[in-house]
Protein backbone atom coordinates (compact mmCIF):
# COMPACT_ATOMS: atom_id res chain seq x y z
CA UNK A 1 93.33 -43.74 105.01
CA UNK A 2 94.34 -40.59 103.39
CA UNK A 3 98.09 -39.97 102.80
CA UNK A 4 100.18 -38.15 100.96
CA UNK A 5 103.11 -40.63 100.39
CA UNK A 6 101.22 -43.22 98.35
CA UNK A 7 97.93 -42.30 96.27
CA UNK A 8 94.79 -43.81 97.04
CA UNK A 9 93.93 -45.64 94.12
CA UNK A 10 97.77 -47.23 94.57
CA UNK A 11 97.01 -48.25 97.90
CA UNK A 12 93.51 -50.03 96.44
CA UNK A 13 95.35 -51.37 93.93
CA UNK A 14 98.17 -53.02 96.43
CA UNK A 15 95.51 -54.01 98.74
CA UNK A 16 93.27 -55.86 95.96
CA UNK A 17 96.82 -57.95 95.07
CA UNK A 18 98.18 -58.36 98.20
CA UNK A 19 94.44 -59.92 99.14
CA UNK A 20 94.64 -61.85 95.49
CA UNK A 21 98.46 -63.16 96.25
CA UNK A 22 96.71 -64.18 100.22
CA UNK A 23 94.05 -66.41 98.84
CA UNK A 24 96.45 -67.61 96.35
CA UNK A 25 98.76 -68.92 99.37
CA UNK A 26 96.10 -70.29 101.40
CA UNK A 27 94.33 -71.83 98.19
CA UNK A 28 98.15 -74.02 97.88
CA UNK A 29 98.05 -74.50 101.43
CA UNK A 30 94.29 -76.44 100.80
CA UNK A 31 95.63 -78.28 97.82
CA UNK A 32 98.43 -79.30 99.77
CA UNK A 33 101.16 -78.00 97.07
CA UNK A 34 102.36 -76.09 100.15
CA UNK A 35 103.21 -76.83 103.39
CA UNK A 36 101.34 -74.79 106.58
CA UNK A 37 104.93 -73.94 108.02
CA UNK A 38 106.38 -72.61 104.97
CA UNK A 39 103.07 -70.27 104.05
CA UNK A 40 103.48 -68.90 107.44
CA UNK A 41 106.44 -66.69 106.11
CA UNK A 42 103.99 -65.35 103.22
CA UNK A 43 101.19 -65.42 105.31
CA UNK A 44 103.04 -62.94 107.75
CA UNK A 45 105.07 -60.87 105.02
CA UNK A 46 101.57 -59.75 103.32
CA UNK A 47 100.06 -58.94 106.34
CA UNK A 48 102.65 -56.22 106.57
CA UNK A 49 102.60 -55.18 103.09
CA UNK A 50 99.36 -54.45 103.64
CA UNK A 51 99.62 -53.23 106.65
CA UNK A 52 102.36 -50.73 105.52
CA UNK A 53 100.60 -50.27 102.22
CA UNK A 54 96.74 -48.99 104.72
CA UNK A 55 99.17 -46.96 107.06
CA UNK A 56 102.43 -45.82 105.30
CA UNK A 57 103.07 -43.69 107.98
CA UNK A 58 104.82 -46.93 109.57
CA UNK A 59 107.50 -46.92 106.87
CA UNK A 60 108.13 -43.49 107.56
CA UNK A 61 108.85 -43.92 111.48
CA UNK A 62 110.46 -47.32 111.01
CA UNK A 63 112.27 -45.46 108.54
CA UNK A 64 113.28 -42.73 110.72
CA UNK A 65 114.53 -45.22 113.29
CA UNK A 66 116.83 -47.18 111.42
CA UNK A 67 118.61 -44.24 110.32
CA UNK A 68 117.43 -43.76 106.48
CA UNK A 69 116.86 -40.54 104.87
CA UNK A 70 114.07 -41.73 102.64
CA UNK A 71 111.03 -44.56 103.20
CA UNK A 72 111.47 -45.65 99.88
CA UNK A 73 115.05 -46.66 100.71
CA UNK A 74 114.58 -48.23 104.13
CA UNK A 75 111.53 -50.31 101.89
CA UNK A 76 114.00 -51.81 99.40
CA UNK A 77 116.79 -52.47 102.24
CA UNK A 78 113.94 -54.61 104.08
CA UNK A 79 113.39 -56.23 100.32
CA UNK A 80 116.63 -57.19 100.44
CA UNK A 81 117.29 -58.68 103.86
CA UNK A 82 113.54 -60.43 103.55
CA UNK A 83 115.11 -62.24 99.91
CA UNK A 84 118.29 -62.97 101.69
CA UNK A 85 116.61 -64.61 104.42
CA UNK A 86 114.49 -66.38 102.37
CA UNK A 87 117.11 -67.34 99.67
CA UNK A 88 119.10 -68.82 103.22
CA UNK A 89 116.23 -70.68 104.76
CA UNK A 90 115.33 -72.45 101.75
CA UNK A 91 119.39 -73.49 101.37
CA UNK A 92 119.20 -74.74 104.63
CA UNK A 93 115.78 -76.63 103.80
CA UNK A 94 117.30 -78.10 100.45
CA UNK A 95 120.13 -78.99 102.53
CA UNK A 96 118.95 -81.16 104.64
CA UNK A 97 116.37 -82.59 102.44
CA UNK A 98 119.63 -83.79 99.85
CA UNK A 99 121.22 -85.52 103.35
CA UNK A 100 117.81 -87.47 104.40
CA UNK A 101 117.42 -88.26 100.29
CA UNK A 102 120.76 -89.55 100.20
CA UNK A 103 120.74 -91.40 103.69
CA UNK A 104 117.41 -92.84 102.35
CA UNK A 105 118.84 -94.58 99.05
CA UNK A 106 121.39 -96.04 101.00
CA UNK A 107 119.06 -97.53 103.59
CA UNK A 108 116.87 -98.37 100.61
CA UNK A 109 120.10 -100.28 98.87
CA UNK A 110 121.46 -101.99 102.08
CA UNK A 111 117.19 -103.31 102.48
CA UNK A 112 117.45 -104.58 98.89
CA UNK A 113 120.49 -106.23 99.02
CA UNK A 114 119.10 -108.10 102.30
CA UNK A 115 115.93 -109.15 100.65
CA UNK A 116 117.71 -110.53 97.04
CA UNK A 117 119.88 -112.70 99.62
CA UNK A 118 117.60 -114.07 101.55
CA UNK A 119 115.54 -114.36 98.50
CA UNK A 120 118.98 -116.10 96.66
CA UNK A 121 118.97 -118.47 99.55
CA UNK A 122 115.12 -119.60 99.77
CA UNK A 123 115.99 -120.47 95.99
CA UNK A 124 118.59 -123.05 96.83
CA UNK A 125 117.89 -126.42 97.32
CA UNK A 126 118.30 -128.19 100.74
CA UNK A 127 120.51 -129.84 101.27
CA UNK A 128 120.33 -133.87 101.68
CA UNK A 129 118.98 -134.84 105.07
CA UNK A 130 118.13 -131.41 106.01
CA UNK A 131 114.54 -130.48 107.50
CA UNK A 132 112.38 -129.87 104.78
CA UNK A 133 114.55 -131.49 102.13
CA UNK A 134 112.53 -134.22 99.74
CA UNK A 135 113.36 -138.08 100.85
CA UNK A 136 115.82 -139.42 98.22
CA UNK A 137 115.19 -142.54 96.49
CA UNK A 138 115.77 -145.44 98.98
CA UNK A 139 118.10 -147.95 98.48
């Protein structure tokens, strides 16, 4: 675990909140404040910080293949693309939640029009001579 690119009490340090920021995740997942498809993207994404974080000699060679002079840059380039992704998915998510909200208080306002006319029309009397309708006085 020695390595000269990130001291060893940083990497405990990163390991003991990446492992805090885990439970954290899985501890919403269990109350139910968030869903198990969207945790898998946090799930997976602090896995490899702490992957990255035991062996930082991953950076360096994924650094080294993508062209980047430095680890440090090739780590904040990733930041960047991982927010932008994220920022994206969760547009697309709010998205289509706003279209099935909307398409929901509609069917919601056609279903309550329905039920105050047919409750309008079971509040009408019947008319004479109809089935149902109260025998008039006789003559």
């Amino acid at each position: 675990m020695r390595s000269d690119l990130i001291p060893v009490e940083l990497q405990l340090v990163s390991i003991v909140i990446l492992a805090l920021f885990l439970l954290w995740v899985v501890r919403l997942v269990r109350a139910q404040r968030l869903s198990l498809r969207d945790s898998l993207v946090w799930v997976v994404s602090t896995l490899l910080a702490m992957l990255v974080t035991v062996f930082p000699a991953i950076l360096v060679w994924a650094a080294r293949m993508a062209g980047f002079q430095l680890p440090s840059n090739a780590l904040f380039g990733a930041a960047v693309l991982y927010l932008a992704v994220n920022v994206l998915v969760n547009t697309v998510a709010g998205s289509q939640n706003a279209a099935r909200l909307r398409r929901l208080t509609q069917e919601c306002a056609a279903l309550r029009a329905e039920l105050e006319a047919v409750r309008a029309a079971d509040a009408r009397p019947p008319a004479p001579g109809a089935p149902g309708a109260a025998p008039g006085p006789r003559p």
